[in-house]
N, C-alpha and C. Protein backbone atom coordinates (compact mmCIF):
# COMPACT_ATOMS: atom_id res chain seq x y z
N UNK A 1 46.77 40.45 -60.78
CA UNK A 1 46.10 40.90 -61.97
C UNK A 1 45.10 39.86 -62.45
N UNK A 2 45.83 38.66 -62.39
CA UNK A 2 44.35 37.74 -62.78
C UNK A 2 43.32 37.58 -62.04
N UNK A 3 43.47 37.61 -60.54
CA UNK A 3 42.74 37.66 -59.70
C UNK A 3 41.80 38.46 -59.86
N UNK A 4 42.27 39.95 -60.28
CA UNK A 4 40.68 40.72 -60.85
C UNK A 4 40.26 40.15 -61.77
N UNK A 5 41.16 40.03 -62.84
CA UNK A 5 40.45 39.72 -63.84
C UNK A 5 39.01 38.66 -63.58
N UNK A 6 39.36 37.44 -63.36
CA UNK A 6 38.54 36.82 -62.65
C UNK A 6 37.45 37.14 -62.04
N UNK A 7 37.66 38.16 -61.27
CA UNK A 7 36.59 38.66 -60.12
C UNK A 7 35.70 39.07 -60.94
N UNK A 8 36.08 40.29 -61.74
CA UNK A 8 35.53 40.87 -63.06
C UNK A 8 34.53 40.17 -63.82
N UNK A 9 34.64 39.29 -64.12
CA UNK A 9 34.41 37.96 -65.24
C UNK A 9 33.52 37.60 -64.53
N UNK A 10 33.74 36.87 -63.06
CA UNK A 10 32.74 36.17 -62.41
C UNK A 10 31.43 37.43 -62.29
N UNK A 11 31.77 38.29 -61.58
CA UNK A 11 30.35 39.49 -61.41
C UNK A 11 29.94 39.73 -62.83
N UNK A 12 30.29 39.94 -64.31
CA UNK A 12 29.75 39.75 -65.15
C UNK A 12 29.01 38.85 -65.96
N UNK A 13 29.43 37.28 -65.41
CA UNK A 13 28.31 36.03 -65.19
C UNK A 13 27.53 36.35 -64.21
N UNK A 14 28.05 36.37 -63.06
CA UNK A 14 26.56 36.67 -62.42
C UNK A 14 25.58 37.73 -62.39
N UNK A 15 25.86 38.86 -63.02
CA UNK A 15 24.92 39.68 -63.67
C UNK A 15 24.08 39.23 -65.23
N UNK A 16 24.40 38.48 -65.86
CA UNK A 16 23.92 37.80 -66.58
C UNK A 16 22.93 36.73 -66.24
N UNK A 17 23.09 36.04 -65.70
CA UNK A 17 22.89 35.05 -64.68
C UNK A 17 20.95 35.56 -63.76
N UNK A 18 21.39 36.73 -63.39
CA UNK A 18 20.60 37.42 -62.54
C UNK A 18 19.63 38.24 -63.20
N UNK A 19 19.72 38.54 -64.42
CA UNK A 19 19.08 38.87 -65.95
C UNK A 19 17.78 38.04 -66.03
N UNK A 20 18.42 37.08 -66.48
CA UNK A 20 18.16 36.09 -67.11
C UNK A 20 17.02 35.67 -66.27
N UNK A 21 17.53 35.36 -65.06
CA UNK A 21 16.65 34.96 -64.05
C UNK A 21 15.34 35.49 -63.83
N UNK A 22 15.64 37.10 -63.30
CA UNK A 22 14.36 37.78 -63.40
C UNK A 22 13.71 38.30 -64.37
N UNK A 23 14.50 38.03 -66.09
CA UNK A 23 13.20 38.09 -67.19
C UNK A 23 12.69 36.77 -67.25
N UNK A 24 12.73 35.56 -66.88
CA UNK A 24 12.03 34.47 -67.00
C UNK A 24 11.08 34.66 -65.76
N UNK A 25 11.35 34.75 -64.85
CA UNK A 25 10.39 34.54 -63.49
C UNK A 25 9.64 35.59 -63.46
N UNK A 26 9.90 37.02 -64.25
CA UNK A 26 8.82 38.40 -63.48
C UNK A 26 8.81 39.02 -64.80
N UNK A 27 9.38 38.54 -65.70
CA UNK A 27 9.21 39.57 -66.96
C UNK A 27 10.36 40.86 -67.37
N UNK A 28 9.62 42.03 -68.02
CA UNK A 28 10.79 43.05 -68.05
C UNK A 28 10.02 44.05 -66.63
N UNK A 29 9.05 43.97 -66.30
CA UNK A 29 8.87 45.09 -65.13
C UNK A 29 9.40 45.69 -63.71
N UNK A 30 10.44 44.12 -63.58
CA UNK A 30 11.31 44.67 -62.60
C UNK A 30 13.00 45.85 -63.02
N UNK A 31 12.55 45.30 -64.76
CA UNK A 31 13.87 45.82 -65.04
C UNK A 31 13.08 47.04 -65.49
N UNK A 32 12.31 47.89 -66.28
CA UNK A 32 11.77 48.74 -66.00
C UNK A 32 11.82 49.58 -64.87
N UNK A 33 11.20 48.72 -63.46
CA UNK A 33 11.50 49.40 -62.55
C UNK A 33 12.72 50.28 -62.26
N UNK A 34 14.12 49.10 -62.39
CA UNK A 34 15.05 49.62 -62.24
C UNK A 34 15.72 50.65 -63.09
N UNK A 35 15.37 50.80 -64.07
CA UNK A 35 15.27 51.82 -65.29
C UNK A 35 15.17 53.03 -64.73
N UNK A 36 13.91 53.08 -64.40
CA UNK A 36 12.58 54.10 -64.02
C UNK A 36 13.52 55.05 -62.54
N UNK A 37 13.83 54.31 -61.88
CA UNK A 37 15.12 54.42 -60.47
C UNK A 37 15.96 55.00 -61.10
N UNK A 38 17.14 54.15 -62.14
CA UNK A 38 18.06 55.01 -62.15
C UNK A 38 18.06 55.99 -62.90
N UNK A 39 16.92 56.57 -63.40
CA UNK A 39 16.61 57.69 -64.41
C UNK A 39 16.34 59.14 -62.93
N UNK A 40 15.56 58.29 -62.31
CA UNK A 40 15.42 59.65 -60.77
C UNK A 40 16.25 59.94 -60.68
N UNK A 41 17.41 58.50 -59.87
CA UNK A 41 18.44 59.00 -59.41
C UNK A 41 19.18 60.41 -60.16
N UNK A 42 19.74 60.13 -61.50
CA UNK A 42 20.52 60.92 -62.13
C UNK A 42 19.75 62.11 -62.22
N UNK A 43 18.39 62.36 -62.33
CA UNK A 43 17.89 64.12 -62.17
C UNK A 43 18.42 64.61 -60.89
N UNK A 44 18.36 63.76 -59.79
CA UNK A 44 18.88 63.70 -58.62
C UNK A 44 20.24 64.39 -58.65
N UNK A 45 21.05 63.55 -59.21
CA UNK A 45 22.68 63.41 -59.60
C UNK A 45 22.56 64.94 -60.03
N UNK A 46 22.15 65.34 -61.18
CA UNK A 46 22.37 66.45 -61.80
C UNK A 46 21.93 67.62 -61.32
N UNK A 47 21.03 67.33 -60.42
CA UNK A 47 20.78 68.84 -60.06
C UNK A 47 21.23 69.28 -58.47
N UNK A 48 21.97 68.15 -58.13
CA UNK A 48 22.41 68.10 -56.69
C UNK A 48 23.76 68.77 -57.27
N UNK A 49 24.63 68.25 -58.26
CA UNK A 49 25.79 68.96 -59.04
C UNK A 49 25.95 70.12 -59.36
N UNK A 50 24.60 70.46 -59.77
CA UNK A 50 24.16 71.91 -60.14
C UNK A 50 24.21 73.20 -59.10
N UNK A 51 23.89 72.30 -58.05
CA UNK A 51 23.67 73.01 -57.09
C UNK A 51 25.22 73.13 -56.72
N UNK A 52 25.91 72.00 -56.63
CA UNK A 52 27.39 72.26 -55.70
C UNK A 52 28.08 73.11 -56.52
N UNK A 53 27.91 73.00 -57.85
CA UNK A 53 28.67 73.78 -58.47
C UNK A 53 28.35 75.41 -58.39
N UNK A 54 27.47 75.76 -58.35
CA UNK A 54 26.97 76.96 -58.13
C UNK A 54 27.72 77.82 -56.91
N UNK A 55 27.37 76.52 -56.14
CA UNK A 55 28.07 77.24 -54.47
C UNK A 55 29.79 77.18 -54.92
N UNK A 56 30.30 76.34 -55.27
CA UNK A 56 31.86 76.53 -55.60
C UNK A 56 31.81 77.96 -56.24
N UNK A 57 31.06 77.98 -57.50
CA UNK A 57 31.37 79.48 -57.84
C UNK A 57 31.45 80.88 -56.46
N UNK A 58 30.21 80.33 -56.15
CA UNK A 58 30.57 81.74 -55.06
C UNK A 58 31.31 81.86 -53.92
N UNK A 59 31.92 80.43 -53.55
CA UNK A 59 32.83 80.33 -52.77
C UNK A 59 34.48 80.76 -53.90
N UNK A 60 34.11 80.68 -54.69
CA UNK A 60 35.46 81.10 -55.91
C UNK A 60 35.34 82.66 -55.89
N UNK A 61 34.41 83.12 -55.36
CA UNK A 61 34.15 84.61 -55.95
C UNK A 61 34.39 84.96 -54.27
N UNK A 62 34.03 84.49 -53.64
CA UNK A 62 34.25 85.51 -52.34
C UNK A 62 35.92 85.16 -52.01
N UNK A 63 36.32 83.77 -52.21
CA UNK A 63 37.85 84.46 -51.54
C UNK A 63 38.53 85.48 -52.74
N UNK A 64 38.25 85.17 -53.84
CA UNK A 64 39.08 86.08 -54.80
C UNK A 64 38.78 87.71 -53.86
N UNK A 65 37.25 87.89 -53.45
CA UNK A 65 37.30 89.40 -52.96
C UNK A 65 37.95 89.65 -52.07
N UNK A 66 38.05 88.13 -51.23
CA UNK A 66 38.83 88.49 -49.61
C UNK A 66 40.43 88.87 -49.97
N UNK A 67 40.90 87.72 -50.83
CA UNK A 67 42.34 88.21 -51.61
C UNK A 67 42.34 89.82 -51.82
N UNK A 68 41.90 89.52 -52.79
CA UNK A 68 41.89 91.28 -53.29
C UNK A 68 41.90 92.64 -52.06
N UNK A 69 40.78 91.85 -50.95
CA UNK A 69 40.80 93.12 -49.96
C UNK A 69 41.96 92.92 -49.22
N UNK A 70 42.45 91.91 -48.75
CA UNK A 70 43.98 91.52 -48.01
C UNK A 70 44.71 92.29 -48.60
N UNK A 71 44.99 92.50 -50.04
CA UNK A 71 46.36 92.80 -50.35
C UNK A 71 46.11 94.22 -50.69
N UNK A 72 44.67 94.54 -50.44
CA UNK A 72 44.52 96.26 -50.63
C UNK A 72 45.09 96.88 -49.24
N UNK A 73 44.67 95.93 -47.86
CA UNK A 73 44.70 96.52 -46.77
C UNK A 73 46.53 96.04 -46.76
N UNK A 74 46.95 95.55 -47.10
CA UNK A 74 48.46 95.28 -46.93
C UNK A 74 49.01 96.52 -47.36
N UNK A 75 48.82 97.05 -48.74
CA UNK A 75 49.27 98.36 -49.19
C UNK A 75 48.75 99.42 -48.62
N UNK A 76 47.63 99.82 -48.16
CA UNK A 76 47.87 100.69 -47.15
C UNK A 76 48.48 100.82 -46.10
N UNK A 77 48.51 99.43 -45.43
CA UNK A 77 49.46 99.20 -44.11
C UNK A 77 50.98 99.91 -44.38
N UNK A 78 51.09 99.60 -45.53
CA UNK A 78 52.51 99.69 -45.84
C UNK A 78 52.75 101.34 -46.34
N UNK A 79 51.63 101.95 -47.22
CA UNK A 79 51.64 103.07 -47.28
C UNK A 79 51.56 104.04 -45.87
N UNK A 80 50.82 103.59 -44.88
CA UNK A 80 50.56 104.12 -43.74
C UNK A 80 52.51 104.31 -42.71
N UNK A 81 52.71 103.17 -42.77
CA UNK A 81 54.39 102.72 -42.14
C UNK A 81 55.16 104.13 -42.78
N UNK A 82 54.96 103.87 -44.05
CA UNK A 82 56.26 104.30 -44.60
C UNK A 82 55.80 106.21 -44.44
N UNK A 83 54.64 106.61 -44.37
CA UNK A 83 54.56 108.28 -44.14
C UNK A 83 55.20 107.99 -42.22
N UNK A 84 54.58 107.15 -41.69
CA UNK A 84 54.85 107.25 -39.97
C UNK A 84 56.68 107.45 -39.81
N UNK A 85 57.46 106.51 -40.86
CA UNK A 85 59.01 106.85 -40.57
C UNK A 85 59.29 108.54 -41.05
């Protein structure tokens, strides 16, 4: 447990650290940059989601029909048996 902890701690100095660094040496435009990135990314994120979710729905909607037709064709099967005895 301390061992993360630690680990934790240390990558949060050195993200500080690494801050610091590139607003003294380049300004805010690299962090901008990275801004600017992870703002794509997430339209990215969200509409790639959008999309999976969509397809889950219709993958939710076609087995419910396949269910439904299984257990229609089961009761006929069974209606069919039981006139054949």
């Amino acid at each position: 447990m301390c061992k993360a902890i630690r680990r934790i701690v240390c990558l949060v100095f050195l993200f500080v650290v690494v801050f610091f660094v590139i607003a003294v040496l380049r300004g805010g435009e690299p962090l901008r940059w990275f801004g600017k990135k992870t703002e794509e990314t997430g339209k990215v994120i969200r509409k790639k989601s959008e999309e999976l979710a969509d397809e889950a729905d219709r993958i939710n909607r076609t087995s419910r029909e396949l269910k439904r037709d299984v257990n229609e064709v089961k009761k006929r099967s069974q209606e069919l048996i039981k006139k054949v005895k």
